[in-house]
C-alpha atoms as a PDB file:
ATOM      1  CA  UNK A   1     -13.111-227.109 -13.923  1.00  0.00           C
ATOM      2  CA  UNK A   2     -13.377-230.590 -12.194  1.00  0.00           C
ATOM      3  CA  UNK A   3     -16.098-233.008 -14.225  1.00  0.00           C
ATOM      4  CA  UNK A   4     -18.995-233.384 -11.671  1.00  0.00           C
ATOM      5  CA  UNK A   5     -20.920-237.100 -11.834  1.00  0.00           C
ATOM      6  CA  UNK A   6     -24.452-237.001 -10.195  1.00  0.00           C
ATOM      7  CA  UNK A   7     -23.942-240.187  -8.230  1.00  0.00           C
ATOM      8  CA  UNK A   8     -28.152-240.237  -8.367  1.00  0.00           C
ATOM      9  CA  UNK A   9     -28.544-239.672 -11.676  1.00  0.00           C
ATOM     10  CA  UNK A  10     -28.904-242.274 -14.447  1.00  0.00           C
ATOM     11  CA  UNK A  11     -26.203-242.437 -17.024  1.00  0.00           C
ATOM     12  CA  UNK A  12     -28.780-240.952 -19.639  1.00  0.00           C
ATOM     13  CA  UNK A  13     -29.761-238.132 -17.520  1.00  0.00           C
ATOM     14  CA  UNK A  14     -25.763-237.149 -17.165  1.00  0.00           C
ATOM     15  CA  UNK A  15     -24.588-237.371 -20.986  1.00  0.00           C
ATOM     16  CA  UNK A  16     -25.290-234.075 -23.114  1.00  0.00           C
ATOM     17  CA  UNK A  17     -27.161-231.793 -20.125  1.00  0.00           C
ATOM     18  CA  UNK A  18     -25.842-228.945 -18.712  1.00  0.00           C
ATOM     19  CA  UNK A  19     -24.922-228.679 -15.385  1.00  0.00           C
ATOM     20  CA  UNK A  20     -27.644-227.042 -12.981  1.00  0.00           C
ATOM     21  CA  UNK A  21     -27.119-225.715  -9.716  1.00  0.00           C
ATOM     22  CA  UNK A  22     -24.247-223.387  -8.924  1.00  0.00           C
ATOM     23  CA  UNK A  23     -20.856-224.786  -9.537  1.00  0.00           C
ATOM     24  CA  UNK A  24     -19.211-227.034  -7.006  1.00  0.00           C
ATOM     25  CA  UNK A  25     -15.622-225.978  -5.615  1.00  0.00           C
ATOM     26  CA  UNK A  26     -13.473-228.830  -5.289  1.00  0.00           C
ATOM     27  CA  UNK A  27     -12.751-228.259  -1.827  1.00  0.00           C
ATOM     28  CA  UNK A  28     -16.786-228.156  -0.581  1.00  0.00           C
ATOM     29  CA  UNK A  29     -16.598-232.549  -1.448  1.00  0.00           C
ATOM     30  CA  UNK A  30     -15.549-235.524   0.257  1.00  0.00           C
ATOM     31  CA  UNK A  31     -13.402-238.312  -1.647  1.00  0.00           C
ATOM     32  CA  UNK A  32     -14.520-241.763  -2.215  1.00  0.00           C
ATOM     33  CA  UNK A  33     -12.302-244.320  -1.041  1.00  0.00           C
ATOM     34  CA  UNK A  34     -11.963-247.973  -1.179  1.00  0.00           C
ATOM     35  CA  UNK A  35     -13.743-249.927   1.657  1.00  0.00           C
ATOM     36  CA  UNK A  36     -11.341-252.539   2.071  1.00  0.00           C
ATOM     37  CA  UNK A  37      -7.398-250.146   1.759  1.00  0.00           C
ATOM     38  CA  UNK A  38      -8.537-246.660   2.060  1.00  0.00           C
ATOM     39  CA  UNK A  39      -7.791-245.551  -1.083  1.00  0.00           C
ATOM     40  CA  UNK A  40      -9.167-243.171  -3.352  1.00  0.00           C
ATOM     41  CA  UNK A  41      -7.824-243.878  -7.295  1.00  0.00           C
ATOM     42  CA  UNK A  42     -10.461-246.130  -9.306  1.00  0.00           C
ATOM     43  CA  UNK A  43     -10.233-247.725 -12.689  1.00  0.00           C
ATOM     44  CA  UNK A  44     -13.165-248.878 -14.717  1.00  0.00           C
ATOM     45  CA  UNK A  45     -14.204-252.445 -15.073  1.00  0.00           C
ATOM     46  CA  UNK A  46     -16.933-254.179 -16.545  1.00  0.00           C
ATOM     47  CA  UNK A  47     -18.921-256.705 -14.692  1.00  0.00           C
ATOM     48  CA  UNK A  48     -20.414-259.295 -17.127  1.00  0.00           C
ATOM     49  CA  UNK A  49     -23.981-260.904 -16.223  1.00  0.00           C
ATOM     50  CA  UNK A  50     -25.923-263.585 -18.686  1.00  0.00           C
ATOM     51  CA  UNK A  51     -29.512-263.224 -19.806  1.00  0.00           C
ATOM     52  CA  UNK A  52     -31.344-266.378 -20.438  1.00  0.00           C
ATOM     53  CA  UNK A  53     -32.453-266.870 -24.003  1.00  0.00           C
ATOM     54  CA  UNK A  54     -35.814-268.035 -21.973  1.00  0.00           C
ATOM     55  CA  UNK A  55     -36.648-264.539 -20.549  1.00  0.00           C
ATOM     56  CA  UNK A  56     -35.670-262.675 -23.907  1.00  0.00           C
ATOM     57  CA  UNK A  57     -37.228-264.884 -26.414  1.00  0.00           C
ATOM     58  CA  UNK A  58     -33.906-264.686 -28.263  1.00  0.00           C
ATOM     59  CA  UNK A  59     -31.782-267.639 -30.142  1.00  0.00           C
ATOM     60  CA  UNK A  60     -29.144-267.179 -27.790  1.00  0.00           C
ATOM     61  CA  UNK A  61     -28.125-266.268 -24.521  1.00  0.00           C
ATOM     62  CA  UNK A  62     -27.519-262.190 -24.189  1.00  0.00           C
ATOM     63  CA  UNK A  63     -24.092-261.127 -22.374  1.00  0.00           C
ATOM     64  CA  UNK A  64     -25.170-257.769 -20.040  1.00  0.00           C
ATOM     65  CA  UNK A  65     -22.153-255.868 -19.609  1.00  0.00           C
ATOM     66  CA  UNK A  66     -22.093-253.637 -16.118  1.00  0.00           C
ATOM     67  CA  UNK A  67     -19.533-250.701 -15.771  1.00  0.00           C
ATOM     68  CA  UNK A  68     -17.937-250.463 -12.584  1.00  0.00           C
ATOM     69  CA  UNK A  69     -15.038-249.144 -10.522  1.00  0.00           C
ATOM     70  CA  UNK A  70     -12.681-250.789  -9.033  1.00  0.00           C
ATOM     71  CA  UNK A  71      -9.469-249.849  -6.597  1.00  0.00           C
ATOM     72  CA  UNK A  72      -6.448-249.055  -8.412  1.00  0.00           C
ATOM     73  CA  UNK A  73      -4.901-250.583  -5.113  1.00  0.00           C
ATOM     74  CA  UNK A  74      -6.812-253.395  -4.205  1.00  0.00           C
ATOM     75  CA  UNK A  75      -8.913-253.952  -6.765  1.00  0.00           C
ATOM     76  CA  UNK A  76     -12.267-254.299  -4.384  1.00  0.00           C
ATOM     77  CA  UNK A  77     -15.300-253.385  -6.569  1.00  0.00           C
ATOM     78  CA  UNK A  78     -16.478-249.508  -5.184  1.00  0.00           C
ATOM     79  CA  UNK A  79     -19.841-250.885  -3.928  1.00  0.00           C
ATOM     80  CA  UNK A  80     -21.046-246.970  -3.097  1.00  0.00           C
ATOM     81  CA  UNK A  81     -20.599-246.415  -7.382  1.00  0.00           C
ATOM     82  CA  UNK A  82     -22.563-249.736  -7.904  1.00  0.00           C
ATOM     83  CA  UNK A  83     -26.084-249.160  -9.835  1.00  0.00           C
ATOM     84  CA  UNK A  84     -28.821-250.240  -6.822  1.00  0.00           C
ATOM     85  CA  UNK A  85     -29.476-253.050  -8.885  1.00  0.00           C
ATOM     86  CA  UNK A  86     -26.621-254.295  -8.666  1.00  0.00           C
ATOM     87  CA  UNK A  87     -25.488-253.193  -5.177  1.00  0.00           C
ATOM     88  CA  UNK A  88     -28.881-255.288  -4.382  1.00  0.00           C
ATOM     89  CA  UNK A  89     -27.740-258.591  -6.038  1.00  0.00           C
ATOM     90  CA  UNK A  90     -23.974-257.924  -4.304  1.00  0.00           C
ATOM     91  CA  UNK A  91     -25.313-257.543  -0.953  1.00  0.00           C
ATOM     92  CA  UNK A  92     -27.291-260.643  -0.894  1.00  0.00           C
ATOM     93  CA  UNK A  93     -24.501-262.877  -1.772  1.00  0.00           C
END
């Protein structure tokens, strides 16, 4: 059976719980595809952001690694699979 992701969910809330709800047939979803060529493969990616040492009281700055997908095409950044956060911060660029 296909590997369902709750695009609502947090990542926590997915790992290690069952599946609830009926099961999903393939052929009741719609495919995601890339904004900018249409097309629907994606490979992960990290986005890297720096935290200030000033807002975590640390020695150092902190690296904050984001996972993301990108085309396997294009390579445009799937902004529907962004966390709102970030989708937020993308948006007002």
């Amino acid at each position: 059976m296909t590997n369902i992701h709750n695009l609502g969910q947090q990542p926590e809330q997915q790992q290690g719980q069952p599946q609830q709800g009926p099961p999903v047939h393939l052929s009741n979803t719609t495919p995601i595809v890339c904004e900018e060529c249409g097309h629907d493969i994606f490979l992960p990616a990290i986005k890297i952001r720096k935290v200030s040492k000033l807002l975590t009281g640390a020695a150092k700055d902190a690296i904050l690694p984001i996972d993301v997908m990108v085309c396997g095409n294009c390579g445009v950044v799937c902004k529907e699979l962004l966390p709102n956060e970030v989708r937020a911060l993308e948006d007002g660029k």
